[in-house]
Structures are given as C-alpha cells and as structure tokens.
C-alpha atoms as a PDB file:
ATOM      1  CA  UNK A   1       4.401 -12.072  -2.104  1.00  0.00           C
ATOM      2  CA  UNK A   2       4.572 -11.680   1.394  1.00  0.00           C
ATOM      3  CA  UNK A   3       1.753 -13.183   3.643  1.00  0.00           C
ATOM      4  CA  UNK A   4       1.984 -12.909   7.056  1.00  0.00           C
ATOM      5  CA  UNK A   5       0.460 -15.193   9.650  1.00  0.00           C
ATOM      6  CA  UNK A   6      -0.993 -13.327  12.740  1.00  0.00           C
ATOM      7  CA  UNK A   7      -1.073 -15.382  15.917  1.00  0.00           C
ATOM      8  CA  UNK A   8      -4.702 -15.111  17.772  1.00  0.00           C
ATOM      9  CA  UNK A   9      -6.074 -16.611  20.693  1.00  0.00           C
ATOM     10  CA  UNK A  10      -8.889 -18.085  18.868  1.00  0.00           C
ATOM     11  CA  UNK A  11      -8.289 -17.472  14.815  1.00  0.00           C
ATOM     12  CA  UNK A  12     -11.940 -18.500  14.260  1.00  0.00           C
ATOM     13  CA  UNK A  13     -13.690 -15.922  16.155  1.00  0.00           C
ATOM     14  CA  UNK A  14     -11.161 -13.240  15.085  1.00  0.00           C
ATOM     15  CA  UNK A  15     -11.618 -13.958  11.153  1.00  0.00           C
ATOM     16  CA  UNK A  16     -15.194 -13.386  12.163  1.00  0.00           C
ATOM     17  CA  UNK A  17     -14.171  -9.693  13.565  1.00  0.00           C
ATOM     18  CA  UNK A  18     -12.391  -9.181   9.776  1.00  0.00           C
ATOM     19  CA  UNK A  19     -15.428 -10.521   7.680  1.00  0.00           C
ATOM     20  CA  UNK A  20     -17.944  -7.911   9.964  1.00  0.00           C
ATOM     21  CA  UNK A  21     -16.259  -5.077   8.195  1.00  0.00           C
ATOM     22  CA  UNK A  22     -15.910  -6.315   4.705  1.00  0.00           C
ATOM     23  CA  UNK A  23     -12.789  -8.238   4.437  1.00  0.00           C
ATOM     24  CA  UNK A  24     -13.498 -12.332   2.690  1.00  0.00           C
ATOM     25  CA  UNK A  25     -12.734 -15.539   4.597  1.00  0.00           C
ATOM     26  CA  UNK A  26     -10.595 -17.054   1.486  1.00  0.00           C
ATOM     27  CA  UNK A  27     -10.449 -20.549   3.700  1.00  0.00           C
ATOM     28  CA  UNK A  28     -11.073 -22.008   7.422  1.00  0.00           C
ATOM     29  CA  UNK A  29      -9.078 -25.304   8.602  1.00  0.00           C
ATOM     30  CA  UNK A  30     -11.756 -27.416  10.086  1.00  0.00           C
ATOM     31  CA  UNK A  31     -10.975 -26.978  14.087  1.00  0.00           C
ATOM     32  CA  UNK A  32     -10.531 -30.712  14.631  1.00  0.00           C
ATOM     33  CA  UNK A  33      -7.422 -30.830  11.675  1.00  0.00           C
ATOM     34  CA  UNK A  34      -4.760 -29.777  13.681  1.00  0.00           C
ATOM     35  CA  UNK A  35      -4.373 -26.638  12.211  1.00  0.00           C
ATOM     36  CA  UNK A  36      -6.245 -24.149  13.538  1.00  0.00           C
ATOM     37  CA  UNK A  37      -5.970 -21.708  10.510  1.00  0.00           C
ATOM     38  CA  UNK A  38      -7.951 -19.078   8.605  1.00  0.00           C
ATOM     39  CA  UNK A  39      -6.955 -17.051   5.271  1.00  0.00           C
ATOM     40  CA  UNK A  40      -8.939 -13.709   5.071  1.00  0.00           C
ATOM     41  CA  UNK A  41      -8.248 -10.800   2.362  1.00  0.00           C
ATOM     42  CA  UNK A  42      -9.392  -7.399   1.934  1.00  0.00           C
ATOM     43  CA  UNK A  43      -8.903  -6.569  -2.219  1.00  0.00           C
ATOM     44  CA  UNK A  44      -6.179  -9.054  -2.620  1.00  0.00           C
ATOM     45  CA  UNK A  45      -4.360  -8.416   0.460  1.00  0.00           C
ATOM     46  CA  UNK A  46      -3.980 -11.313   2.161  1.00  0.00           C
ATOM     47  CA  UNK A  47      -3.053 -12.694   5.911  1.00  0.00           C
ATOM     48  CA  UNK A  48      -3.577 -16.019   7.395  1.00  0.00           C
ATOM     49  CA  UNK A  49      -4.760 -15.628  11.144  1.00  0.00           C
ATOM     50  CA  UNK A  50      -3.201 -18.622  13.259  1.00  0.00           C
ATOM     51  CA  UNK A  51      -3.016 -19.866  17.171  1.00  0.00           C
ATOM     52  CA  UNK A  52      -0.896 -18.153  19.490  1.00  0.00           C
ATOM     53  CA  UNK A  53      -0.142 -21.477  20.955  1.00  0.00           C
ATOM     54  CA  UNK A  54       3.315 -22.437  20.908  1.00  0.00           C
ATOM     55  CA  UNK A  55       4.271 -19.107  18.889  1.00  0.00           C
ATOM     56  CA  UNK A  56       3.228 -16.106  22.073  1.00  0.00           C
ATOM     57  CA  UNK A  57       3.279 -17.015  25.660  1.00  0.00           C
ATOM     58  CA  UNK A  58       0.610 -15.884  28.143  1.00  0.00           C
ATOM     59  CA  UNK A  59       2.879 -13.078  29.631  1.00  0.00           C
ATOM     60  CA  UNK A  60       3.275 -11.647  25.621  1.00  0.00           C
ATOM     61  CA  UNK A  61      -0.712 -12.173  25.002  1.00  0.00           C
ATOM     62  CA  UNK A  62      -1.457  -8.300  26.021  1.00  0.00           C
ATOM     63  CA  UNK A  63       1.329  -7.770  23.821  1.00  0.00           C
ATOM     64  CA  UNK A  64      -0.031  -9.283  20.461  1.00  0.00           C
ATOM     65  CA  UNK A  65       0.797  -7.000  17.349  1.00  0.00           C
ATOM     66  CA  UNK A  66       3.043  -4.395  19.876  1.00  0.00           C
ATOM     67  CA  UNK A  67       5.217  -2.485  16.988  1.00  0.00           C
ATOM     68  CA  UNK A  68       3.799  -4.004  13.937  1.00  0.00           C
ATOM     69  CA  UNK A  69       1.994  -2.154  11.185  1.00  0.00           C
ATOM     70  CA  UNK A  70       0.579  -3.370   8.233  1.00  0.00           C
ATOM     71  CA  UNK A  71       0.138  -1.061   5.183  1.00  0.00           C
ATOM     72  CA  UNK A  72      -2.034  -2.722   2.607  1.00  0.00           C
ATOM     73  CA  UNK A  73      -3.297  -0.527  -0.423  1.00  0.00           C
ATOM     74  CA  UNK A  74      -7.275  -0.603  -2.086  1.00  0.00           C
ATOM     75  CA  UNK A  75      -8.462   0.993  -5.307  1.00  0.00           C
ATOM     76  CA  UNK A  76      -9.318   4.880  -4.945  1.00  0.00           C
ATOM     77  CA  UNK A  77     -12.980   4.125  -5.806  1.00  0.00           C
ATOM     78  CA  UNK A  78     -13.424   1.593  -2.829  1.00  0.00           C
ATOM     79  CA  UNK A  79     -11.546   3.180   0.141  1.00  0.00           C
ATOM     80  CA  UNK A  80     -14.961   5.310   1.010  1.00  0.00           C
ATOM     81  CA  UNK A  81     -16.924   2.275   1.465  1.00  0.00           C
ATOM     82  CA  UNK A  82     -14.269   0.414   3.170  1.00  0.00           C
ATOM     83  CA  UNK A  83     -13.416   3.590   5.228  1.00  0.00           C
ATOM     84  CA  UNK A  84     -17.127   3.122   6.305  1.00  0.00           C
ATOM     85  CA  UNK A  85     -17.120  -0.747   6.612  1.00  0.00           C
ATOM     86  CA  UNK A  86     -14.276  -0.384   9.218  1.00  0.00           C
ATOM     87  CA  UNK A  87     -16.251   2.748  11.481  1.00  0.00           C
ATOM     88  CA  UNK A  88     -17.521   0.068  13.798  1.00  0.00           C
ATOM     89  CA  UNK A  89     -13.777  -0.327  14.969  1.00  0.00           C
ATOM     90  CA  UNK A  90     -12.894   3.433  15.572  1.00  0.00           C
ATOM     91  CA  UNK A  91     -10.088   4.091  12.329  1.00  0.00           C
ATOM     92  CA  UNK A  92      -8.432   7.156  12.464  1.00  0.00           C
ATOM     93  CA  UNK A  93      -9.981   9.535  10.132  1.00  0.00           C
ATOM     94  CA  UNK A  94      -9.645   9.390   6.579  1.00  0.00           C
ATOM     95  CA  UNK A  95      -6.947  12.039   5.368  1.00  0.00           C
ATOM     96  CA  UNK A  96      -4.143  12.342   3.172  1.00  0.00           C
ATOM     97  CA  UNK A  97      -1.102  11.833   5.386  1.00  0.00           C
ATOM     98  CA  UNK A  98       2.523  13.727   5.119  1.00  0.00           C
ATOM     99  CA  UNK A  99       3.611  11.812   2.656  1.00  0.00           C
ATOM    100  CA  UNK A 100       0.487  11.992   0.102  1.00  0.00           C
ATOM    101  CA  UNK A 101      -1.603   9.162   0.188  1.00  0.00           C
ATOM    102  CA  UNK A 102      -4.619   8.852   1.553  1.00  0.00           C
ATOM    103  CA  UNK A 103      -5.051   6.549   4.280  1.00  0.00           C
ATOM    104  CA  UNK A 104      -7.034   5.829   7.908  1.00  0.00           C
ATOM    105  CA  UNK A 105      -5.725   3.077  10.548  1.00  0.00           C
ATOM    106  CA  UNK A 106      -7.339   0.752  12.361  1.00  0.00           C
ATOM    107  CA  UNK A 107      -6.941  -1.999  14.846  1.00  0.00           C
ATOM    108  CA  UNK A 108      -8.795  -5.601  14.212  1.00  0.00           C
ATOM    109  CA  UNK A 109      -8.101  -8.517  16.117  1.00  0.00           C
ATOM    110  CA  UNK A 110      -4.957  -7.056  17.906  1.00  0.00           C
ATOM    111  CA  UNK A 111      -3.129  -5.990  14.975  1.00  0.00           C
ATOM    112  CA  UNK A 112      -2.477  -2.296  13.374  1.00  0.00           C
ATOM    113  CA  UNK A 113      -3.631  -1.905   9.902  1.00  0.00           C
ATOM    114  CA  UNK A 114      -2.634   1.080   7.886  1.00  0.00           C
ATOM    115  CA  UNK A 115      -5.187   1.114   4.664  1.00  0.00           C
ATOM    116  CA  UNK A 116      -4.575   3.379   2.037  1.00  0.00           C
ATOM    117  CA  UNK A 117      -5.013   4.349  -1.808  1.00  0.00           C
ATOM    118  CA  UNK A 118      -3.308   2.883  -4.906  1.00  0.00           C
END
C-alpha cells in the first residue's frame, strides 16, 4: 500500500479543509510532539498531511502539488454524495472520462485529486 505524505504549511488547518467535505481524520499528532502530522481517508484511501518545513522551501511553497495527481477510487453508490460533499471546492463535473470511468477532480489543500468509481 502506498501512502503518501503531502507537505502543508500548517497540516492541522488543512486536514480541517479534507474533513469539511467528508473525508475522516484517522489521527492528529498533538502539535507540541514534534511531529506535526495528520492521517485523513476518504473510503479507505489514505494520505498523511505533514509540514513543509525542511521538505519545500519558501520559493517552492506556490508550487506545492505542481504535476502530481492522485487517483483514488469510491464505491459506485457513494460517488454522488461525495461528488456533492466536494461542490464547495469547485470539482470538475462528474462524467465518464475517455477511458470509461467515471470520475470529477478536485483540488484540496494544494493537491490534485482525481476521484473516481470502482
């Protein structure tokens, strides 16, 4: 399994921007540990959210996410309610792309999600 860690300014107040449309906090480091680190999932996709101190530089900060996607799949009988969970952030519509599934992107926290069917 593959879990990536995405590096945010503040990974507190970005897991909060996940959890508004739908996805779980699965754990928060405490602040003060040392470890600034949050684990948030959207039906069993999973990424950790980190600090972008020591891993992007001020110059790269604009840059956070630049040429990554991440494709994560749901079950068919949630992505309409997720779909709508996420319409607060502007997705791309909901439509079957070129290649069959059916799938809508959006961008949380910096990063390019691609969420489609099973």
């Amino acid at each position: 399994m593959i879990r990536p860690i995405l590096a945010c300014i503040d990974p507190y107040k970005t897991a909060e921007e996940f959890a508004a449309v739908g996805w779980k906090i699965d754990f928060s480091q405490p602040p003060e540990s040392g470890d600034p680190l949050v684990g948030v999932s959207l039906c069993g996709n999973s990424v950790l959210l980190g600090v972008t101190e020591g891993y992007v530089s001020k110059e790269q900060l604009p840059h956070i996410g630049c040429g990554v996607e991440i494709y994560m799949t749901v079950p068919n009988e949630q992505i309409r309610e997720i779909y709508e969970n996420h319409l607060k952030l502007n997705p791309t519509e909901l439509t079957v792309q070129p290649w069959g599934d059916m799938a809508f992107e959006v961008n949380i926290g910096g990063y390019q999600f691609m969420i489609a069917v099973i």
